[in-house]
C-alpha atoms as a PDB file:
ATOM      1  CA  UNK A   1       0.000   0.000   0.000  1.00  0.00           C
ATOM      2  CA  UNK A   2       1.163   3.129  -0.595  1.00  0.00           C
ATOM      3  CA  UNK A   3       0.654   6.469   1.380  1.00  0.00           C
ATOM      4  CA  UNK A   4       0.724  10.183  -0.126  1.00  0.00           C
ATOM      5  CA  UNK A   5       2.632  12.345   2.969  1.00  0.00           C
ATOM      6  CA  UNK A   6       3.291  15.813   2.554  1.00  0.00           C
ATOM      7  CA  UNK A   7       5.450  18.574   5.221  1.00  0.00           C
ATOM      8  CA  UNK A   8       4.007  18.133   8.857  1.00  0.00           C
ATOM      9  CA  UNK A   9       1.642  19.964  10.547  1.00  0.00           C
ATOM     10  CA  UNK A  10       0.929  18.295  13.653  1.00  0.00           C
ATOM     11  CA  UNK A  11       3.167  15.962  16.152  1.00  0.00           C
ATOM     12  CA  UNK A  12       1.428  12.427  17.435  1.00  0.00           C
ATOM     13  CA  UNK A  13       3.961  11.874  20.164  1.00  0.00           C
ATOM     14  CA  UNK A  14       2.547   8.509  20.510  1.00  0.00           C
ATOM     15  CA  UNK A  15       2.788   7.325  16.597  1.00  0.00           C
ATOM     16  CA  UNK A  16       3.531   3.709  16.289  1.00  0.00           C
ATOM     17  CA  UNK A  17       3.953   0.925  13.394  1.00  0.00           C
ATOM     18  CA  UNK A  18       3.078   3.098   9.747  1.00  0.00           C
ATOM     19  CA  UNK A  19       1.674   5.802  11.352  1.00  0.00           C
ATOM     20  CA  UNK A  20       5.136   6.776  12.676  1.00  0.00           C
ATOM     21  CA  UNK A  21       6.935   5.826   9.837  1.00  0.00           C
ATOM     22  CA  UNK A  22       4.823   8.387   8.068  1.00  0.00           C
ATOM     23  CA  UNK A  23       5.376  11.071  10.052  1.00  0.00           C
ATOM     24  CA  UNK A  24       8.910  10.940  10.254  1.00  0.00           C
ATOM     25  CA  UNK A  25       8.404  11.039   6.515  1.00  0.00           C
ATOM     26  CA  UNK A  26       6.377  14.159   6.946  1.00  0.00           C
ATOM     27  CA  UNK A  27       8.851  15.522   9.161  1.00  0.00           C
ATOM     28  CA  UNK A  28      11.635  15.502   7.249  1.00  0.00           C
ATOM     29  CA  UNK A  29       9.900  17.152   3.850  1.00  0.00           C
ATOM     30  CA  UNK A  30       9.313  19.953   6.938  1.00  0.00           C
ATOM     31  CA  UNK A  31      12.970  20.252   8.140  1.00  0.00           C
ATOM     32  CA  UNK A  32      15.508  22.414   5.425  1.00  0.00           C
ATOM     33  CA  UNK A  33      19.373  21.299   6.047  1.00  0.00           C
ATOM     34  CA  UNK A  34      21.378  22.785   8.851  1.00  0.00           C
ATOM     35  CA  UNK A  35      18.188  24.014  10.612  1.00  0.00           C
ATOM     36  CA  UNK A  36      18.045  21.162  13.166  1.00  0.00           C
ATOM     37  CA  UNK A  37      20.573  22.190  16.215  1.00  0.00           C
ATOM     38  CA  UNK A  38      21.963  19.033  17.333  1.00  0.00           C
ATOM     39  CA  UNK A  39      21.983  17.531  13.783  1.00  0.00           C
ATOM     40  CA  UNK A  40      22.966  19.765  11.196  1.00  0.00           C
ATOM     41  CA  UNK A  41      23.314  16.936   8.925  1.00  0.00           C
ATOM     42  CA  UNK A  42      19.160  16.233   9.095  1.00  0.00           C
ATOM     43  CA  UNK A  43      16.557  17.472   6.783  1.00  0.00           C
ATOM     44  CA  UNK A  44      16.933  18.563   3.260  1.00  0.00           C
ATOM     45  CA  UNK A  45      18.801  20.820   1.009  1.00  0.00           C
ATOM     46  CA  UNK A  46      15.696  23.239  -0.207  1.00  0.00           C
ATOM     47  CA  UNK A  47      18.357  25.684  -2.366  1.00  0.00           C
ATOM     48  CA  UNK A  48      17.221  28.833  -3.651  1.00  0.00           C
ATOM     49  CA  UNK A  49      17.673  31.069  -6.649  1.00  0.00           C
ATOM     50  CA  UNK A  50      17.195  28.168  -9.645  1.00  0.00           C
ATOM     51  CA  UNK A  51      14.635  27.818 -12.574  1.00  0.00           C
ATOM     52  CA  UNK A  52      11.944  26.099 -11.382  1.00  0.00           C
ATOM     53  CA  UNK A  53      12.424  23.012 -13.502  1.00  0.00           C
ATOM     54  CA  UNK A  54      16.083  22.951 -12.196  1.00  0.00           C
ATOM     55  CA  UNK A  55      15.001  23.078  -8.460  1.00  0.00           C
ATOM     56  CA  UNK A  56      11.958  20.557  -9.006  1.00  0.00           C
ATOM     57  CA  UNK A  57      14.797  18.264 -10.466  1.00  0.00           C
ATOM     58  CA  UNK A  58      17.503  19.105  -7.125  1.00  0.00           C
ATOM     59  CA  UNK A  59      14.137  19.070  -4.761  1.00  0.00           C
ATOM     60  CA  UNK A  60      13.178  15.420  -5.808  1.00  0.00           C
ATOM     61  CA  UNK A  61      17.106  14.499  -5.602  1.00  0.00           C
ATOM     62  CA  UNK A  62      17.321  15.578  -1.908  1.00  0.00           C
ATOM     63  CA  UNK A  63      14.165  14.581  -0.592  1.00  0.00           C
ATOM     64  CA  UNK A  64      14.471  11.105  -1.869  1.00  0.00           C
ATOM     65  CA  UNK A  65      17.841  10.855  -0.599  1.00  0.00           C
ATOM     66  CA  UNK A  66      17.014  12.545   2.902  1.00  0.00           C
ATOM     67  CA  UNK A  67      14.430   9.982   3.351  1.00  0.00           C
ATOM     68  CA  UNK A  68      16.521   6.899   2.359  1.00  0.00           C
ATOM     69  CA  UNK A  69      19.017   8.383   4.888  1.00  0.00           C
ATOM     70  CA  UNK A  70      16.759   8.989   7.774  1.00  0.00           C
ATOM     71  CA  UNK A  71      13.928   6.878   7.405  1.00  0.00           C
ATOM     72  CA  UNK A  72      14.936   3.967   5.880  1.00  0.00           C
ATOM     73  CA  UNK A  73      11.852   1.828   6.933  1.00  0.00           C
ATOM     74  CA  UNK A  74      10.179   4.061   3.893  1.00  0.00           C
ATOM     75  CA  UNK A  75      10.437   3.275   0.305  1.00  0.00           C
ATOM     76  CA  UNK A  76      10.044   6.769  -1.975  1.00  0.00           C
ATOM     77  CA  UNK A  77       7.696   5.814  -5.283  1.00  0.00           C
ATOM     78  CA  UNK A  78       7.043   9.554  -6.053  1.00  0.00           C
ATOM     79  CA  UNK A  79       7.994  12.767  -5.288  1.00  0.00           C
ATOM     80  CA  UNK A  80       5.675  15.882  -6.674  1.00  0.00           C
ATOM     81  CA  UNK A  81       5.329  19.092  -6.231  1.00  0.00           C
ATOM     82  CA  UNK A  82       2.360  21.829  -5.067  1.00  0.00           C
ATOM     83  CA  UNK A  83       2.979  25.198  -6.472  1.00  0.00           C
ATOM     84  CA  UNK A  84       1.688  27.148  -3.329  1.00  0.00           C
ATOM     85  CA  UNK A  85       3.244  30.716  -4.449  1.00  0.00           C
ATOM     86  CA  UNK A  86       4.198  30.307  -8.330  1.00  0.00           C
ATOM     87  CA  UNK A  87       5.048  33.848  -8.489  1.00  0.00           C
ATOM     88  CA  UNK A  88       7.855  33.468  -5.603  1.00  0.00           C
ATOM     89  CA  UNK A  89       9.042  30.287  -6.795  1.00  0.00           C
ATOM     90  CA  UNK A  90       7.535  28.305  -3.290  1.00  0.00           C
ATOM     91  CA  UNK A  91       7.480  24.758  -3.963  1.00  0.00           C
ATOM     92  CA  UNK A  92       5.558  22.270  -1.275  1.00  0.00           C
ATOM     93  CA  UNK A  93       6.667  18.680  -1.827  1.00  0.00           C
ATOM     94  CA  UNK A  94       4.429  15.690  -1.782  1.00  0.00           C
ATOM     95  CA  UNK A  95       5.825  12.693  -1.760  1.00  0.00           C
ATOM     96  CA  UNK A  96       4.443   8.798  -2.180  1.00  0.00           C
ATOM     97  CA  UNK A  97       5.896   6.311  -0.292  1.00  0.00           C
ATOM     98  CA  UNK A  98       5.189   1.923   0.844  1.00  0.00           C
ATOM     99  CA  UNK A  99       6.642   1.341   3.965  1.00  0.00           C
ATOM    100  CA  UNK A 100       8.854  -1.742   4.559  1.00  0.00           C
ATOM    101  CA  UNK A 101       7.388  -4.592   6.380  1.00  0.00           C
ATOM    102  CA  UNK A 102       4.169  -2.774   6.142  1.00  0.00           C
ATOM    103  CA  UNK A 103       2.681  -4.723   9.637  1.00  0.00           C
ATOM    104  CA  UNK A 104       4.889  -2.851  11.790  1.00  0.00           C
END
């Protein structure tokens, strides 16, 4: 099964099984690179000042490959992308994922 997860808006503290696995997911689409104080390493590179094809391209590089690093558990199908602000360039990814030994 797959699941369609896009940046987090609330915290379940208590998330278990796919239901955290998804919201890790969800929180790292939420957390740009270096902006996490005791791991600068976390999150993902959101760049600025590119063509918007170029950065769609980077954008579906680095979220894949933050969530292969950090949530391993999820398995990226898709990544796409909501134009909330076309005329400033904002780009909101959504990404479809499985989860690995879905009966967590």
């Amino acid at each position: 099964m797959s699941y369609e997860v896009s940046p987090i808006k609330n915290i379940n503290f208590g998330a278990t099984g796919v239901e955290e696995v998804l919201q890790n997911v969800a929180f790292i689409l939420s957390t740009p690179l270096m902006s996490c104080p005791l791991d600068r390493a976390f999150g993902w590179d959101a760049g600025i000042d590119d063509p918007i094809h170029l950065r769609k391209a980077r954008y579906t590089y680095q979220v894949t490959d933050a969530i292969q690093k950090f949530e391993p558990r999820a398995i990226v199908e898709n990544v796409t992308f909501e134009e909330s602000d076309v005329l400033n360039g904002k780009l909101r990814p959504k990404v479809r994922v499985s989860v690995d030994g879905e009966s967590l």
